[in-house]
Protein backbone atom coordinates (compact mmCIF):
# COMPACT_ATOMS: atom_id res chain seq x y z
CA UNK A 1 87.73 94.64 63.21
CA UNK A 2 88.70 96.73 60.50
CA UNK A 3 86.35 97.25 58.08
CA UNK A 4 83.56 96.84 60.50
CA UNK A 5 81.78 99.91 60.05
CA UNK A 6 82.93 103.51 58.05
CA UNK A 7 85.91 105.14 60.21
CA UNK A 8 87.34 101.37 61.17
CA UNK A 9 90.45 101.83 59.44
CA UNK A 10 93.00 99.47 61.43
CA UNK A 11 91.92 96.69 63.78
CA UNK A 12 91.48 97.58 67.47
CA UNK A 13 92.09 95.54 70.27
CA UNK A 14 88.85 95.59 73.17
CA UNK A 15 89.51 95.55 76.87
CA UNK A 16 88.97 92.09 77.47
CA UNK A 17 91.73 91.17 74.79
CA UNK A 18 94.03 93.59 76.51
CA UNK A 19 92.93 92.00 80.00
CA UNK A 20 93.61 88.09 78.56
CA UNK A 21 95.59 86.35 81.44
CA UNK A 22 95.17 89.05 84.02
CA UNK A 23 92.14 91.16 85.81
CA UNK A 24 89.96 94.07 84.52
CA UNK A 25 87.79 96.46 86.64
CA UNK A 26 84.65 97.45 85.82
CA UNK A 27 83.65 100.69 87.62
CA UNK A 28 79.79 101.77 87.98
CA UNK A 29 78.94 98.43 87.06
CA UNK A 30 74.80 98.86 88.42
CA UNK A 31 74.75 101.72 85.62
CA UNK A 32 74.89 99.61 82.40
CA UNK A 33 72.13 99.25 80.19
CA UNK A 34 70.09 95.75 80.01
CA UNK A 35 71.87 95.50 76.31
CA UNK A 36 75.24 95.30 77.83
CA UNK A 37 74.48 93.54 80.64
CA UNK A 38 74.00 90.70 78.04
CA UNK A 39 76.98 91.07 76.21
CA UNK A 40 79.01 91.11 79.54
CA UNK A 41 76.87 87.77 80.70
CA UNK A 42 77.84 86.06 77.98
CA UNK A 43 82.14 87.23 78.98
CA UNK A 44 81.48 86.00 82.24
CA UNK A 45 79.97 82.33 81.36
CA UNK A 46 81.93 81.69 78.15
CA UNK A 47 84.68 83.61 78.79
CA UNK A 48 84.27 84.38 74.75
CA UNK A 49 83.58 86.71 72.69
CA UNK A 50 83.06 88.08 68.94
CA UNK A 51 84.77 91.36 68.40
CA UNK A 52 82.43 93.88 66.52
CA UNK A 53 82.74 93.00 62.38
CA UNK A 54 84.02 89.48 63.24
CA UNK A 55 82.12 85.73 63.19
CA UNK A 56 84.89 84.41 65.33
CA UNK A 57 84.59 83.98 68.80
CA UNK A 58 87.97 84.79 70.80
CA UNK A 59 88.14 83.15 73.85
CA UNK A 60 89.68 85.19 77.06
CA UNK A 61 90.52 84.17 81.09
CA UNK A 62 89.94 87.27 83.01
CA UNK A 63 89.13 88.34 86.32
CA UNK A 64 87.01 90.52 86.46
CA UNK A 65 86.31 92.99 89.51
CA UNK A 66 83.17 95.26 89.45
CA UNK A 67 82.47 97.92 91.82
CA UNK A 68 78.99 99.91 92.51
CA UNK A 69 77.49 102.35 94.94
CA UNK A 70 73.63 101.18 94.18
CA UNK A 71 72.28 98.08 95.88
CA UNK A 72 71.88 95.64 93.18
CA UNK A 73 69.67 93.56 95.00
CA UNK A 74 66.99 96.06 94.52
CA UNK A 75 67.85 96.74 90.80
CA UNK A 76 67.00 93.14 90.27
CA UNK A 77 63.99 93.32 91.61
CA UNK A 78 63.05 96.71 90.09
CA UNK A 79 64.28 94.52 86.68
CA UNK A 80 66.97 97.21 86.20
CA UNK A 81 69.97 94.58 86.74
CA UNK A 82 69.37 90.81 85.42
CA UNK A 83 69.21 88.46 88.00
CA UNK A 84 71.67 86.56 86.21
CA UNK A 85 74.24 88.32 85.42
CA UNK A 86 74.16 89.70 89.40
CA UNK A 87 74.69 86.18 90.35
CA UNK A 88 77.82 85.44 88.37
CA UNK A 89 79.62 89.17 89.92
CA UNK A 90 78.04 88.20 93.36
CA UNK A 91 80.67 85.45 94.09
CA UNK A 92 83.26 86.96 96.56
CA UNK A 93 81.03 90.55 97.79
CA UNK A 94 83.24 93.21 99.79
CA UNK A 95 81.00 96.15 101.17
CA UNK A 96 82.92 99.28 101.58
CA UNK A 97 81.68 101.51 104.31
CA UNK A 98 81.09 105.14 103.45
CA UNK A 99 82.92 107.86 105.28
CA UNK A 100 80.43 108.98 107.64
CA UNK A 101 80.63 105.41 109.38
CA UNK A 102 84.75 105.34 109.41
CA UNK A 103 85.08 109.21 110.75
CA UNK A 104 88.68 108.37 112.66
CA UNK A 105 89.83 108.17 108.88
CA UNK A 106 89.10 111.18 108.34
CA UNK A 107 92.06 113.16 109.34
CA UNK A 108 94.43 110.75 107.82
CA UNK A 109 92.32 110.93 104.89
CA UNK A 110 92.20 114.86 104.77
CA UNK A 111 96.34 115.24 105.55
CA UNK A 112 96.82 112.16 102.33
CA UNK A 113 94.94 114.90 99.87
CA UNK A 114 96.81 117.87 101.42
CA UNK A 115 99.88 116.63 100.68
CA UNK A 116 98.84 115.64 97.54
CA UNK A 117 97.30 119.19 96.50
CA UNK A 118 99.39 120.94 98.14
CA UNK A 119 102.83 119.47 95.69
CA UNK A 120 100.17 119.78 92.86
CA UNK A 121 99.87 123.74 93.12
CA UNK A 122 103.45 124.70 94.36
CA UNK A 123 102.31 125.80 97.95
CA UNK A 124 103.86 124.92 101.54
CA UNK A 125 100.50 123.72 103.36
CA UNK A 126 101.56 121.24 105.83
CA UNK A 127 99.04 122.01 108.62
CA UNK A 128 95.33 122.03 108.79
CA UNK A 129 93.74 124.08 111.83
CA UNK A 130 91.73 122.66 114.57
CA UNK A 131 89.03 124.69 113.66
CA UNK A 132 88.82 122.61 109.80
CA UNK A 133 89.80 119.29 111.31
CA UNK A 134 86.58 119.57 113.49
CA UNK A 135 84.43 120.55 110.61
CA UNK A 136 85.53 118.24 108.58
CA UNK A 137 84.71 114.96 111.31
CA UNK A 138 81.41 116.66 112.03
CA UNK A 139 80.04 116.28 108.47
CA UNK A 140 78.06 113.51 107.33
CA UNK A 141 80.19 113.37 103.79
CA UNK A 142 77.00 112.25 101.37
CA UNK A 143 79.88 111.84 98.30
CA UNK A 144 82.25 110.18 100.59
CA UNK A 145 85.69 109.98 99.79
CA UNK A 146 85.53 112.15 96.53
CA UNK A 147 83.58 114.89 98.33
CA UNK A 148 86.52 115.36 100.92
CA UNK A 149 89.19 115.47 98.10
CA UNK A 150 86.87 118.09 96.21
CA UNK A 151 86.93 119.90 99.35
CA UNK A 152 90.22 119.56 100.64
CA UNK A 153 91.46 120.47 96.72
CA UNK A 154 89.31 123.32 96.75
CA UNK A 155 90.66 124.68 100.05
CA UNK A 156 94.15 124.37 98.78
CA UNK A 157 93.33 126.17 96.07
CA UNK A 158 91.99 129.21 98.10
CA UNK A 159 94.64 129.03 101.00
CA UNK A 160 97.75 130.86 101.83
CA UNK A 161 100.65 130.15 104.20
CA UNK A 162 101.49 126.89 105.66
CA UNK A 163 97.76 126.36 107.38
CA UNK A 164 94.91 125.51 105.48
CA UNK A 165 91.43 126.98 106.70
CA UNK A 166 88.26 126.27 105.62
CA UNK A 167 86.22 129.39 104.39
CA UNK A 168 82.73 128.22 104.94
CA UNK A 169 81.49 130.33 102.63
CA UNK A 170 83.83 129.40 99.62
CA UNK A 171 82.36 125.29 100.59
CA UNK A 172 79.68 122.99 98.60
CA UNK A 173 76.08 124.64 100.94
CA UNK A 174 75.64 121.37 102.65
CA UNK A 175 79.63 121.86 104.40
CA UNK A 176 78.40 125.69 104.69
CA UNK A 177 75.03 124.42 106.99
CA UNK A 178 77.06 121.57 109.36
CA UNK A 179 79.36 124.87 109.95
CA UNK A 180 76.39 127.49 110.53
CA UNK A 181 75.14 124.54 112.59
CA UNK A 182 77.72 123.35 114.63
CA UNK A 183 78.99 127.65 115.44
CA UNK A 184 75.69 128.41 115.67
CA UNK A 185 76.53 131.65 113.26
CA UNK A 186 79.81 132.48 115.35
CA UNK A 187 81.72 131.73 112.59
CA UNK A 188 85.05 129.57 111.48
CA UNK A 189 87.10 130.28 114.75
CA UNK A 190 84.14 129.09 117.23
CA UNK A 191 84.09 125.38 115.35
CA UNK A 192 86.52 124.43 118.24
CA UNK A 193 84.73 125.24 121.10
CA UNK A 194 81.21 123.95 119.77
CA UNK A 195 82.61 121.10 119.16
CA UNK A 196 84.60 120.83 122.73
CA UNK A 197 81.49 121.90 124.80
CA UNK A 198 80.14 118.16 124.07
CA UNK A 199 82.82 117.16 126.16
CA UNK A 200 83.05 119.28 128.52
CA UNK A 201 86.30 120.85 128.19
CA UNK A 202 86.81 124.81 127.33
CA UNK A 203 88.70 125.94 124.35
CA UNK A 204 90.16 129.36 123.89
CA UNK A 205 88.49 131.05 121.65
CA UNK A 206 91.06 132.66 119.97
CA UNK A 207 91.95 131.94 115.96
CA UNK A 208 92.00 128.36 115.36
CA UNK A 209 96.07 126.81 115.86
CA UNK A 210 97.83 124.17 114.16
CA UNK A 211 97.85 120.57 115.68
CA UNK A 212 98.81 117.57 115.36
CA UNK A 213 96.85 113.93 113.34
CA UNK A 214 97.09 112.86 117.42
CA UNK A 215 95.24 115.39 119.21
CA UNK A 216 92.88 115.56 116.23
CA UNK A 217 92.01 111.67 117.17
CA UNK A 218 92.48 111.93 120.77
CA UNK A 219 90.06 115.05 120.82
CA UNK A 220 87.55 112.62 118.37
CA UNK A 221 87.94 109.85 121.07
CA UNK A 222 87.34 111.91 123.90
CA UNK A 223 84.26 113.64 122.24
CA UNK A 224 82.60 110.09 121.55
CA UNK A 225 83.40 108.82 124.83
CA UNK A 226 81.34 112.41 126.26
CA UNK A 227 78.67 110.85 124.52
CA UNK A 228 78.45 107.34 125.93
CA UNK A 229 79.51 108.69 129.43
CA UNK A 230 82.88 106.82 129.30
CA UNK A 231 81.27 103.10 127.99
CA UNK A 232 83.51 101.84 125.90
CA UNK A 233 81.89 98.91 125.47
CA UNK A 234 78.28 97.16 124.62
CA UNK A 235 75.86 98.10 121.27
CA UNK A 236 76.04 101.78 123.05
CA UNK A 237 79.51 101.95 123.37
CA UNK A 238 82.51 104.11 121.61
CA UNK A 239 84.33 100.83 120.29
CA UNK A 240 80.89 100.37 118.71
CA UNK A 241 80.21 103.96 117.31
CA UNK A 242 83.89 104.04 116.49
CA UNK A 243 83.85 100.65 114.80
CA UNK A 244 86.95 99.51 116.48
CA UNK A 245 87.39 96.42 118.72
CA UNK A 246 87.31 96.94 121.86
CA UNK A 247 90.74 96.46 123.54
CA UNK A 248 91.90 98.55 119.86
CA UNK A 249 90.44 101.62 121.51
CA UNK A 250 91.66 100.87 124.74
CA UNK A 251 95.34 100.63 123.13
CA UNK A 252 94.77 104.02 121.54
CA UNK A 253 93.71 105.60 125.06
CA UNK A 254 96.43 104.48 126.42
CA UNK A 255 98.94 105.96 123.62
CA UNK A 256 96.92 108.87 123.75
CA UNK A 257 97.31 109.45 127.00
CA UNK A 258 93.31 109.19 127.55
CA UNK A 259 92.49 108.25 131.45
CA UNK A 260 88.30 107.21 132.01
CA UNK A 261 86.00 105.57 134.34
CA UNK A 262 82.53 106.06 134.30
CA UNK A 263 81.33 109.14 133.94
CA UNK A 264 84.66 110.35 134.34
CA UNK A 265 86.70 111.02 131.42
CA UNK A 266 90.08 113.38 131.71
């Protein structure tokens, strides 16, 4: 209110004024401090509140969404997050699987944020080789989402032409180490055929060439099915390890162009 306090020369309207009638987010909710965990309690079973300098309550009807990447369970019982408050954001949970579990996403994912950087800096960069594409599904992405956009930003930033390549070198060290691991210190180029040797197929090993969001999932299907010996199927299955539906992979084999039987995949 103005007045409140030195500085508070007009009044200013809070987020949950602005938000009356319609939804506000809350973003990193497991981070706030047990002080404002009160003050948001008191939102969420009132649906009132008393701007800062004022005795009057002003009553709002908000939805509010909250997102976190801690488990809040445990913050409860570590008496970080009040049990409370928990209970009245806990109503309708969605849990958002992190990258590493939803790896076909990945190339759709990392050709989304080349378009996008690639309009942002004024370059051409339509393509990304087979060589990246492979490096890319072969990391275990710790910072999920925002980790590939740092990365794919940071290669668009570094590349030239209409290809982008991934200097492993010029990467955060973990990318650097799944590269080092998976070429076994034969550099960028040999990403392919470490990669192909799971399934048995031979790659040339000249420089890495452009391909297609199709081939990239095709050659991801094929690479998983090497490693369930064609059992699609089952706890141990690629549906499974894919986290597709069954007869949804089988439909993608079959667009793909992806024949298999046991043990037999061509």
């Amino acid at each position: 209110m103005k007045g409140a306090f030195t500085g508070a020369i007009e009044r200013r309207v809070g987020r949950f004024e602005l938000a009356d009638g319609g939804t506000i987010f809350l973003d990193e909710v497991g981070e706030l401090p047990l002080e404002t965990q009160v003050k948001l309690l008191r939102v969420l079973q009132e649906q009132e509140f008393e701007p800062v300098g004022s005795s009057r309550s002003i009553r709002v009807d908000v939805r509010v969404i909250t997102a976190t990447n801690r488990d809040l369970g445990e913050a409860v019982k570590a008496g970080r997050f009040r049990s409370d408050l928990f209970y009245r954001l806990n109503v309708f949970p969605l849990a958002v699987p992190p990258l590493r579990e939803r790896v076909p996403d990945i190339p759709k994912l990392a050709m989304f944020f080349l378009e996008r950087f690639s309009k942002k800096f004024g370059k051409s960069i339509g393509i990304l080789s087979q060589a990246t594409m492979d490096l890319l599904m072969s990391y275990g992405w710790p910072g999920n989402i925002r980790e590939l956009q740092n990365t794919i930003e940071r290669a668009a930033v570094l590349s030239h032409g209409s290809v982008l390549l991934l200097n492993p070198n010029l990467l955060p060290a973990e990318v650097s180490k799944v590269s080092a691991d998976a070429c076994g210190g034969m550099g960028d180029h040999a990403v392919g055929n470490a990669m192909a040797s799971k399934t048995g197929h031979t790659l040339s090993s000249a420089p890495p060439s452009p391909t297609s969001l199709q081939e990239v999932e095709r050659r991801h299907i094929l690479v998983v099915l090497g490693k369930t010996g064609g059992l699609i199927e089952g706890p141990n299955g690629a549906a499974r390890i894919l986290n597709l539906k069954p007869s949804t992979l089988r439909g993608r084999m079959k667009k793909l162009g992806i024949k298999y039987s046991p043990r037999q995949i061509l």
